[in-house]
Protein backbone atom coordinates (compact mmCIF):
# COMPACT_ATOMS: atom_id res chain seq x y z
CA UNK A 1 76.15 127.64 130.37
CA UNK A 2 79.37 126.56 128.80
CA UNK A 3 80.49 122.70 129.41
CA UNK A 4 83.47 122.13 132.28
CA UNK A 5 85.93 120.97 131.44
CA UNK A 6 85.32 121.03 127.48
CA UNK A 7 84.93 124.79 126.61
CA UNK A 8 88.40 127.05 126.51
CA UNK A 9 88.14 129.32 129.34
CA UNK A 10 85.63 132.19 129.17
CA UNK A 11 83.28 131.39 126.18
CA UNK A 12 79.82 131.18 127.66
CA UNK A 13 76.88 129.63 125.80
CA UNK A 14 73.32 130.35 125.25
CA UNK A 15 69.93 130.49 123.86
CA UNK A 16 69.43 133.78 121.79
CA UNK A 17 66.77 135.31 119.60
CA UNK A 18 67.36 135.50 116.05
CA UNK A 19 66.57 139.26 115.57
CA UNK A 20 69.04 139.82 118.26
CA UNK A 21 71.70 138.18 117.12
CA UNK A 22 71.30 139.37 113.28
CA UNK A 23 72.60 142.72 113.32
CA UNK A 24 75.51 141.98 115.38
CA UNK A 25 76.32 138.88 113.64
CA UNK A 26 76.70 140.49 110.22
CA UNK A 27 80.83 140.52 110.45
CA UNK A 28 81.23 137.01 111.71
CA UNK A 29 79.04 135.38 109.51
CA UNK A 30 80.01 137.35 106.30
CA UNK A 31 83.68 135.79 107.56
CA UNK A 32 81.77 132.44 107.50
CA UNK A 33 80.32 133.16 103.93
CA UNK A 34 83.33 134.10 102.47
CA UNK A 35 85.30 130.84 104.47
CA UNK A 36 83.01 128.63 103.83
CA UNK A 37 79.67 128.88 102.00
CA UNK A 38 80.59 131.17 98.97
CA UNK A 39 82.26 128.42 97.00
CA UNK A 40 79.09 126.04 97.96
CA UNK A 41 77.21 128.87 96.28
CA UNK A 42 78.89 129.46 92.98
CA UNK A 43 80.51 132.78 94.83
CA UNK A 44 77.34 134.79 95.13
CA UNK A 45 77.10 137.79 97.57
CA UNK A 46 76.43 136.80 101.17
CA UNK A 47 72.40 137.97 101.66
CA UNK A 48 71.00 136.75 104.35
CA UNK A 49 67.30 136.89 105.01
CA UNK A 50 66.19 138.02 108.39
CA UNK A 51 62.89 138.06 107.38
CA UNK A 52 62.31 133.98 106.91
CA UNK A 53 64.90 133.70 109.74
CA UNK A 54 62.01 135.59 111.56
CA UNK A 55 58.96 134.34 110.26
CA UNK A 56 60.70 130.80 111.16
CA UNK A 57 61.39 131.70 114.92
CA UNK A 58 57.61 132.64 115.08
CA UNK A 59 56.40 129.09 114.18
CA UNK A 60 59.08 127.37 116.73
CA UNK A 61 61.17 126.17 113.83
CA UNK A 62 64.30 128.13 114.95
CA UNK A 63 66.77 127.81 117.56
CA UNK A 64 70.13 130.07 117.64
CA UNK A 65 72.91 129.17 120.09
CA UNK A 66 75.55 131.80 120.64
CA UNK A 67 79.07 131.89 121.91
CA UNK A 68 79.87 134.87 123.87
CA UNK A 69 83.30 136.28 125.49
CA UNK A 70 83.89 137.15 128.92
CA UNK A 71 82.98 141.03 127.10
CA UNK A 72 79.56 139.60 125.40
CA UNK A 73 81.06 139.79 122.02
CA UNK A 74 79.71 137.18 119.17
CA UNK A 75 82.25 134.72 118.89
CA UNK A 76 79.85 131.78 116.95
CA UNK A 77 77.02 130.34 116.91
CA UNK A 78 74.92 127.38 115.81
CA UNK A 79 71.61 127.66 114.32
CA UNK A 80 68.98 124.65 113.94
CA UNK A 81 65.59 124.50 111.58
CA UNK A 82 63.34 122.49 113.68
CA UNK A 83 60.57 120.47 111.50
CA UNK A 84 58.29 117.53 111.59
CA UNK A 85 60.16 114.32 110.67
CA UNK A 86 58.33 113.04 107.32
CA UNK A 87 59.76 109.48 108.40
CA UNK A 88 59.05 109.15 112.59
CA UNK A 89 55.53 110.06 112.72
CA UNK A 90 55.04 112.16 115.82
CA UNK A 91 58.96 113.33 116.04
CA UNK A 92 60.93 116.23 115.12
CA UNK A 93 63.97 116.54 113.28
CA UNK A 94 66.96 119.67 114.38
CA UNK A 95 69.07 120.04 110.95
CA UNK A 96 72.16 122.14 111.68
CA UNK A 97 71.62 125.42 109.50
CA UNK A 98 74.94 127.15 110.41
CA UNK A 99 77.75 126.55 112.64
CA UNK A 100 80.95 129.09 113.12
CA UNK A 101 83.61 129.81 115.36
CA UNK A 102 85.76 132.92 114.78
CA UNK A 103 89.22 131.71 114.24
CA UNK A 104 90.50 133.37 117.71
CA UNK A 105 87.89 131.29 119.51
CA UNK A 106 88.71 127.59 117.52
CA UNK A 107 90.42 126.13 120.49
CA UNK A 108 90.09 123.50 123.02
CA UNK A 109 86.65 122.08 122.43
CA UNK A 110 84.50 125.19 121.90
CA UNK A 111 82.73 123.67 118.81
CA UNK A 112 82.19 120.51 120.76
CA UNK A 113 80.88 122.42 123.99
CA UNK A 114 78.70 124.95 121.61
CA UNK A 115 76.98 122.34 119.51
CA UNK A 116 76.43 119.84 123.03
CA UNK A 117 74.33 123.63 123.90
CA UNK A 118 72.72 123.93 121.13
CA UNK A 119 71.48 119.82 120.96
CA UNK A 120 70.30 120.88 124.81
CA UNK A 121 68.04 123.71 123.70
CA UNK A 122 66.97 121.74 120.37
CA UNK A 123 65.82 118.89 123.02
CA UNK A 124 64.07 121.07 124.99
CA UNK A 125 62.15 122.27 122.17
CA UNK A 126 60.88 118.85 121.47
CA UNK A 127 63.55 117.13 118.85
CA UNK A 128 64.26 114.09 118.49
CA UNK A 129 67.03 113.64 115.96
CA UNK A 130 69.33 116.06 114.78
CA UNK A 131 70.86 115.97 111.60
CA UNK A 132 74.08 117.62 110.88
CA UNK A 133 76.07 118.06 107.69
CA UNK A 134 78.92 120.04 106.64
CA UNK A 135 80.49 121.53 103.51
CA UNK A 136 82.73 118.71 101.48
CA UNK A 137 85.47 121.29 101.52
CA UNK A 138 85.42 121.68 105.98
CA UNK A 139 84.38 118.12 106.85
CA UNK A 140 82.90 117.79 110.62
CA UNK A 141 82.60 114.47 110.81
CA UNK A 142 85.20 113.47 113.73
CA UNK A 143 83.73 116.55 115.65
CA UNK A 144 79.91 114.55 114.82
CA UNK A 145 81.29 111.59 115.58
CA UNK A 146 82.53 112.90 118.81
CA UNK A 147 78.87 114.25 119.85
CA UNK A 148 77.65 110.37 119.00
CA UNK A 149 76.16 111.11 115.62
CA UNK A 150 76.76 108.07 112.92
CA UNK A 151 77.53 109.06 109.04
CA UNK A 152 73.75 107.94 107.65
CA UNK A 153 73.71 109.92 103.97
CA UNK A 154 75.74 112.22 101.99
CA UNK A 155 74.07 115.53 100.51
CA UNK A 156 74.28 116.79 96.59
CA UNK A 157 73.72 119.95 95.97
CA UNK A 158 72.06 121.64 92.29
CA UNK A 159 71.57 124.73 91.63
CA UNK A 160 68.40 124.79 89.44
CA UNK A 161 67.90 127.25 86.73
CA UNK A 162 64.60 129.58 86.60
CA UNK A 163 64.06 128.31 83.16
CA UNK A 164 63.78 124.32 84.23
């Protein structure tokens, strides 16, 4: 379901479960990890947990888009938490989880084209606003900007001790 005219040829786009993807998406996103989120998490060991990636595709509050080769192999995907908007009384909120691209597939406008999929099947599921953010280090915001987002907050992170 890729977008003409926006997508490099062959990457094709869709809705996937996340107990299907998991297993065969533990190379590409321990390359994301490593790239991206291991510095945002003081360098500890990439551990993801399929079990509340599970238990939150059960209540609705998943959605995993994938980007497939011609061949079906994982070449990204973006993954949205769904949830209640504490602020718009009766609307729900998409917040981007995880977005990645191999580096062979980070051409044309894949990322563009994979995250206009994703916003689809977030829609579809009843969101209303998505919320996207991105590491300081790998800014997104022209790509954002592009999908017609507008730059509302900036996000701290602090790692909290077990003692405090």
């Amino acid at each position: 379901m890729g977008m003409k005219g926006e997508a490099a040829p062959g990457l094709v786009f869709r809705q996937e479960g996340s107990a299907e993807v998991l297993g065969e998406a533990a190379e590409l996103a321990a390359a994301h990890w490593r790239e991206v989120e291991e510095k945002l998490h003081g360098g500890a060991d990439y551990a993801p947990d399929g079990e509340r990636y599970a238990a939150l595709e059960r209540l609705g509050m998943l959605c995993v888009t994938t980007a497939r080769d011609p061949e079906g192999r994982l070449m990204g995907y973006a993954v949205f938490t769904l949830a209640p908007c504490p602020h718009l009384k009766g609307e729900t909120v998409a917040a981007l989880d995880a977005l990645y691209l191999a580096p062979r597939a980070r051409r044309g406008l894949n990322a563009l084209a994979l995250l206009r999929s994703a916003e689809a099947a977030v829609a579809a599921r009843g969101a209303a606003l998505v919320q996207y953010s991105s590491p300081a280090s790998r800014p997104c915001g022209a790509l954002y900007r592009r999908l017609g987002a507008t730059h509302t907050e900036t996000i701290w992170h602090k790692r909290l001790s077990k003692d405090e």
